[in-house]
Protein backbone atom coordinates (compact mmCIF):
# COMPACT_ATOMS: atom_id res chain seq x y z
CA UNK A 1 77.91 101.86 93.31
CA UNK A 2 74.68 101.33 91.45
CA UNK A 3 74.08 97.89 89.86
CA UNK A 4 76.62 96.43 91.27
CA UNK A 5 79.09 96.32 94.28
CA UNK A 6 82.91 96.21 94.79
CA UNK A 7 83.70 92.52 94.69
CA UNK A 8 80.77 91.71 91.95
CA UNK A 9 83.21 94.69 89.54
CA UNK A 10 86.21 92.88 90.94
CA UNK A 11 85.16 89.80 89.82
CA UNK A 12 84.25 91.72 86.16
CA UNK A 13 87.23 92.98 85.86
CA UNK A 14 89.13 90.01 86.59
CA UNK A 15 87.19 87.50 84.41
CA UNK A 16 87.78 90.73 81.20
CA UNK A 17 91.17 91.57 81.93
CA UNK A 18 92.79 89.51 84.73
CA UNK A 19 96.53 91.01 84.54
CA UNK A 20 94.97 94.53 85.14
CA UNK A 21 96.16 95.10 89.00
CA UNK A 22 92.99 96.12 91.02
CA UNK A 23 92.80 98.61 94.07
CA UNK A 24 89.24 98.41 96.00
CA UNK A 25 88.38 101.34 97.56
CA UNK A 26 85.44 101.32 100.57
CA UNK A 27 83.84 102.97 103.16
CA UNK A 28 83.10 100.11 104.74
CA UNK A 29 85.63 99.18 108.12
CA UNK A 30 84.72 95.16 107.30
CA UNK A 31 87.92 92.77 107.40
CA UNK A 32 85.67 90.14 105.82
CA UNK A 33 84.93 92.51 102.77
CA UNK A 34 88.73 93.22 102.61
CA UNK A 35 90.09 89.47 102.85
CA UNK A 36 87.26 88.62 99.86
CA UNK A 37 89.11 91.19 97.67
CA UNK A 38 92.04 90.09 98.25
CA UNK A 39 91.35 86.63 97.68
CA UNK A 40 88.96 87.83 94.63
CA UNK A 41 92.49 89.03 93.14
CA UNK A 42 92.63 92.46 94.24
CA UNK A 43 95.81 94.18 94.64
CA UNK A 44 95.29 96.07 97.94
CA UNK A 45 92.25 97.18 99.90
CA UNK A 46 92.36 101.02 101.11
CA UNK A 47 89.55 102.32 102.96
CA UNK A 48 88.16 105.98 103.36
CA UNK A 49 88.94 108.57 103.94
CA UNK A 50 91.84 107.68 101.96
CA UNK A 51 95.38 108.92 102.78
CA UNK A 52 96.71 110.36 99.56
CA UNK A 53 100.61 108.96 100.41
CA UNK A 54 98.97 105.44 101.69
CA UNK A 55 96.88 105.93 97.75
CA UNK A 56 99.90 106.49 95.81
CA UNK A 57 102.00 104.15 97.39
CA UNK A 58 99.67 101.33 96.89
CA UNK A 59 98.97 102.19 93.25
CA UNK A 60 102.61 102.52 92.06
CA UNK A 61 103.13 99.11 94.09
CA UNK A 62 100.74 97.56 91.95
CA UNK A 63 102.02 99.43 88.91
CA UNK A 64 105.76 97.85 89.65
CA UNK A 65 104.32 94.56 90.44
CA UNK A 66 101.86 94.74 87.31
CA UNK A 67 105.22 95.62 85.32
CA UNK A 68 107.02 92.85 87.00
CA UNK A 69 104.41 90.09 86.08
CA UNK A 70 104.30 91.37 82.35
CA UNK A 71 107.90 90.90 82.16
CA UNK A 72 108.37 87.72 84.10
CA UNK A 73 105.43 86.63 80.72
CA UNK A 74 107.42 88.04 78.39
CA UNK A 75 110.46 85.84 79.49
CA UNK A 76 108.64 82.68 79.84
CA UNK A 77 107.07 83.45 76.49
CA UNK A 78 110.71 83.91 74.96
CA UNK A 79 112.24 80.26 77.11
CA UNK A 80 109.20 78.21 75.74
CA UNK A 81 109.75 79.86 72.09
CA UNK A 82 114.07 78.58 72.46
CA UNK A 83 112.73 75.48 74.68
CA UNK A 84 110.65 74.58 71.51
CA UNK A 85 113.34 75.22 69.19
CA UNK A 86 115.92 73.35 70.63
CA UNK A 87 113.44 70.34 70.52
CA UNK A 88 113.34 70.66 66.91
CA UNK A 89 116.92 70.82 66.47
CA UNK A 90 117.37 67.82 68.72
CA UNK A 91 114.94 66.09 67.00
CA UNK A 92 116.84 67.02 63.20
CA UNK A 93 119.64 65.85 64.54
CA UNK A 94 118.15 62.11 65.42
CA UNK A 95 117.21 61.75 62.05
CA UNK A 96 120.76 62.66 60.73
CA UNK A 97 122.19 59.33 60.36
CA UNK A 98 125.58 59.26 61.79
CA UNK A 99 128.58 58.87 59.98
CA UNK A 100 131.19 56.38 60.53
CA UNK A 101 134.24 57.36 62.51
CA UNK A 102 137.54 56.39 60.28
CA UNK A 103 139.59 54.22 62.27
CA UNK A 104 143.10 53.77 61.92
CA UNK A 105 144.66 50.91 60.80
């Protein structure tokens, strides 16, 4: 790739848009250049010549998982948007002063 290799567009890619799931693709047999994209955040690591069935399957496994992580965000999103509501109404409800009970006589 002119200007610039695999790991340095990894790294790109992740600092720009670090949900986007990331397949490096090489000609190089080098486990060394395959465990730094993996630890640089890449998804998977598939080296030529590429098998088309090992290609897909990799790519709609990081499709699912991409999918996966945007919904497990979505969720936390929604818990911390109820988590800080309920803090609110907790905290209206402290400043309520409370009302005697009646007693009986």
């Amino acid at each position: 790739m002119p200007g610039m290799d695999g790991l340095a567009l990894l790294t790109e890619i992740r600092m720009r848009r670090p949900d986007t799931p990331t397949l490096i693709i090489t000609g190089h047999d080098e486990h060394a250049l395959a465990i730094d994209a993996l630890r640089g955040g890449a998804y998977d690591f598939i080296q030529k010549p590429i098998d088309r069935d090992d290609f897909v399957g990799a790519l709609t496994r990081a499709i699912q998982a991409h999918a996966r992580n945007r919904r497990v965000k979505d969720r936390r999103s929604a818990l911390e948007r109820c988590a800080s509501e309920l803090e609110r109404t907790v905290e209206e409800f402290g400043r309520v002063p409370a009302t005697p009970t009646s007693s009986e006589p």
